[in-house]
C-alpha atoms as a PDB file:
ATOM      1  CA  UNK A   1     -34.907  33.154 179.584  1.00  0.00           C
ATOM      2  CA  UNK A   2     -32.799  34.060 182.830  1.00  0.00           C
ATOM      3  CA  UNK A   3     -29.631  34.397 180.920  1.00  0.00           C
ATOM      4  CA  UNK A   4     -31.807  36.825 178.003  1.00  0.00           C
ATOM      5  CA  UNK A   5     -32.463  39.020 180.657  1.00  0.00           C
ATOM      6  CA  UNK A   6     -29.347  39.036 182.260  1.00  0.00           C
ATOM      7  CA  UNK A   7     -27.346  39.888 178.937  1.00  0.00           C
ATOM      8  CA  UNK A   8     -29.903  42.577 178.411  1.00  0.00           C
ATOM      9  CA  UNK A   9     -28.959  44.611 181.509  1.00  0.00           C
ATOM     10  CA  UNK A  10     -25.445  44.276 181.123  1.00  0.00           C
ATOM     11  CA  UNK A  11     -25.824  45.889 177.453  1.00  0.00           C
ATOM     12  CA  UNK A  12     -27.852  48.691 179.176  1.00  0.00           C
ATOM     13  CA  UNK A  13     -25.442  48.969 181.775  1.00  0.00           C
ATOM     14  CA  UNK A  14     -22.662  49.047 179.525  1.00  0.00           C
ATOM     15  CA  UNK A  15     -24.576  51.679 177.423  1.00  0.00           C
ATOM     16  CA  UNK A  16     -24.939  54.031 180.121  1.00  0.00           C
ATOM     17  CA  UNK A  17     -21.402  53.347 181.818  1.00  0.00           C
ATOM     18  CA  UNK A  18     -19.710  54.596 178.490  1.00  0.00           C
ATOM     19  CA  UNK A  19     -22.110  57.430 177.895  1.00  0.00           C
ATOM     20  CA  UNK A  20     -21.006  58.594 181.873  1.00  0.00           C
ATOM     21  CA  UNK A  21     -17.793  58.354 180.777  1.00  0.00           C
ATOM     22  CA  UNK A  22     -17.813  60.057 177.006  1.00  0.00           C
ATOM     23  CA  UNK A  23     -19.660  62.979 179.279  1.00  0.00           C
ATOM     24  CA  UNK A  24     -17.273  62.966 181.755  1.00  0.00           C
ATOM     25  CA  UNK A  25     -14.539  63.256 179.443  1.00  0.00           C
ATOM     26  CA  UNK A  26     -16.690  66.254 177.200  1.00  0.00           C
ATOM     27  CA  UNK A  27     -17.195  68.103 180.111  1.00  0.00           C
ATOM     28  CA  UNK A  28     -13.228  68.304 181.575  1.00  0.00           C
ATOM     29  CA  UNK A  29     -11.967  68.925 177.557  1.00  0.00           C
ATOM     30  CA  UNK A  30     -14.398  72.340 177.904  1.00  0.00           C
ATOM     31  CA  UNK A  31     -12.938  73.410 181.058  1.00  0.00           C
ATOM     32  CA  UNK A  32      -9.746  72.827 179.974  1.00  0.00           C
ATOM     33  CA  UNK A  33     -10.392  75.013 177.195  1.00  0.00           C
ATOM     34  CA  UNK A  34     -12.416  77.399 178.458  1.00  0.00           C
ATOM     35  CA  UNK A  35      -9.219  77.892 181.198  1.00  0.00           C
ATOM     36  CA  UNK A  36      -7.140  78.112 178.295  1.00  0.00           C
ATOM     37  CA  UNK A  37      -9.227  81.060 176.763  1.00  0.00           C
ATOM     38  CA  UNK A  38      -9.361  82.744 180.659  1.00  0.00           C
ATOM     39  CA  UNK A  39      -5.053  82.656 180.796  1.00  0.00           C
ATOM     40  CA  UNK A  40      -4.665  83.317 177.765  1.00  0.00           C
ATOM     41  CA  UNK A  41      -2.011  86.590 178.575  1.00  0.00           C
ATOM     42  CA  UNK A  42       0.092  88.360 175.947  1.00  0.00           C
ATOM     43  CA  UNK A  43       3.497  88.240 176.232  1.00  0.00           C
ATOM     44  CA  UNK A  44       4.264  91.350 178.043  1.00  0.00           C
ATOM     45  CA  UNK A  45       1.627  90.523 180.501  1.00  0.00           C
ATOM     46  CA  UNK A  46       3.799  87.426 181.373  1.00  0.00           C
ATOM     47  CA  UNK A  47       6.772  89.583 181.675  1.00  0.00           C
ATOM     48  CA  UNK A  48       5.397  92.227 183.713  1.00  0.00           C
ATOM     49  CA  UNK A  49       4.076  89.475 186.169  1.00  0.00           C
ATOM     50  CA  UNK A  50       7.550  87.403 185.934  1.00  0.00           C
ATOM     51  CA  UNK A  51       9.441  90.233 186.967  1.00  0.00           C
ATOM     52  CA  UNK A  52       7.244  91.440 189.854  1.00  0.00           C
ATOM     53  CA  UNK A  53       7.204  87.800 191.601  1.00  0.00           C
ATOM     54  CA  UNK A  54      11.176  88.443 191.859  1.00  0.00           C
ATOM     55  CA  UNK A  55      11.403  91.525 192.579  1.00  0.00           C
ATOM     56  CA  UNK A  56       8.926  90.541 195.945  1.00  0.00           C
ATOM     57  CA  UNK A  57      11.114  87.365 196.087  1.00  0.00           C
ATOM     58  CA  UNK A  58      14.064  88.590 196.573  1.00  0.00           C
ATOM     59  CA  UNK A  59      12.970  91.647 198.569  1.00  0.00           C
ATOM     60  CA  UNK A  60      11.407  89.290 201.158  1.00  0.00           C
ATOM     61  CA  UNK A  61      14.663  87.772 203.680  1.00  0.00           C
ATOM     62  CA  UNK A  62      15.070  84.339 203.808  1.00  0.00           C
ATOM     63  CA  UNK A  63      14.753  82.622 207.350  1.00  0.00           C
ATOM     64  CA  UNK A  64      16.964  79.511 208.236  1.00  0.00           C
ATOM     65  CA  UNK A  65      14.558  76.704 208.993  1.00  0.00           C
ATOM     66  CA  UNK A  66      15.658  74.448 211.759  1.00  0.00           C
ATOM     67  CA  UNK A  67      17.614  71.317 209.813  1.00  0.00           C
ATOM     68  CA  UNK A  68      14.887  68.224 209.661  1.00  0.00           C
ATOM     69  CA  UNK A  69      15.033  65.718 211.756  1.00  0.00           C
ATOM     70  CA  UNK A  70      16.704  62.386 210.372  1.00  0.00           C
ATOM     71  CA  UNK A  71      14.782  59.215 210.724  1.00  0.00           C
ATOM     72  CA  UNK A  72      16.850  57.966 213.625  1.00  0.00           C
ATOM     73  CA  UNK A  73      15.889  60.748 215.158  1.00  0.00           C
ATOM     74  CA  UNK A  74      12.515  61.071 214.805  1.00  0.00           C
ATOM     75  CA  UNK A  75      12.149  57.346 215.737  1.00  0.00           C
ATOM     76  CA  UNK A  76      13.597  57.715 219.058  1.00  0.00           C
ATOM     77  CA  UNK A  77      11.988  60.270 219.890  1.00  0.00           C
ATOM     78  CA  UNK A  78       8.847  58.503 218.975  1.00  0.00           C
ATOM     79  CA  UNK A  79       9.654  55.391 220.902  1.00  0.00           C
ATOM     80  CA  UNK A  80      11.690  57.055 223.571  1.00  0.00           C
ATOM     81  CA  UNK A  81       9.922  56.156 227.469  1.00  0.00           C
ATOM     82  CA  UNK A  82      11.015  59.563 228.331  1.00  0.00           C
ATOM     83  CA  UNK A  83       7.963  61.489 227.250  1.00  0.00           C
END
């Protein structure tokens, strides 16, 4: 009788695990196409934005970051006594 009842909740279980996930699943494939629908640009929109991001890319100067730090380097200074 135990065991009946046992088997009985893991079906139901089970049931409503798989139903989480079939809803789960419905819900992100609407996004995704709803998102789809929202970007959906024509062509010379993509163009026209394309060519503004370089024009600002290359009108904005680069700065020389300081090199990174090797791991040798960053150990000692980590472990270092001279703090």
């Amino acid at each position: 009788m135990t065991g009946d009842k046992y088997g009985v909740a893991m079906k139901l279980w089970k049931i409503l695990g798989m139903a989480g996930v079939v809803g789960v699943a419905a819900t992100g494939a609407l996004v995704v196409k709803s998102e789809r629908t929202r970007r959906a640009y024509a062509p010379d929109e993509v163009r026209d934005q394309l060519h503004n991001r370089y024009a600002r890319a290359g009108a904005t100067p680069q700065v020389d970051a300081a090199p990174e730090r090797t791991r040798m380097q960053r150990l000692k200074e980590r472990f270092s006594r001279a703090r």
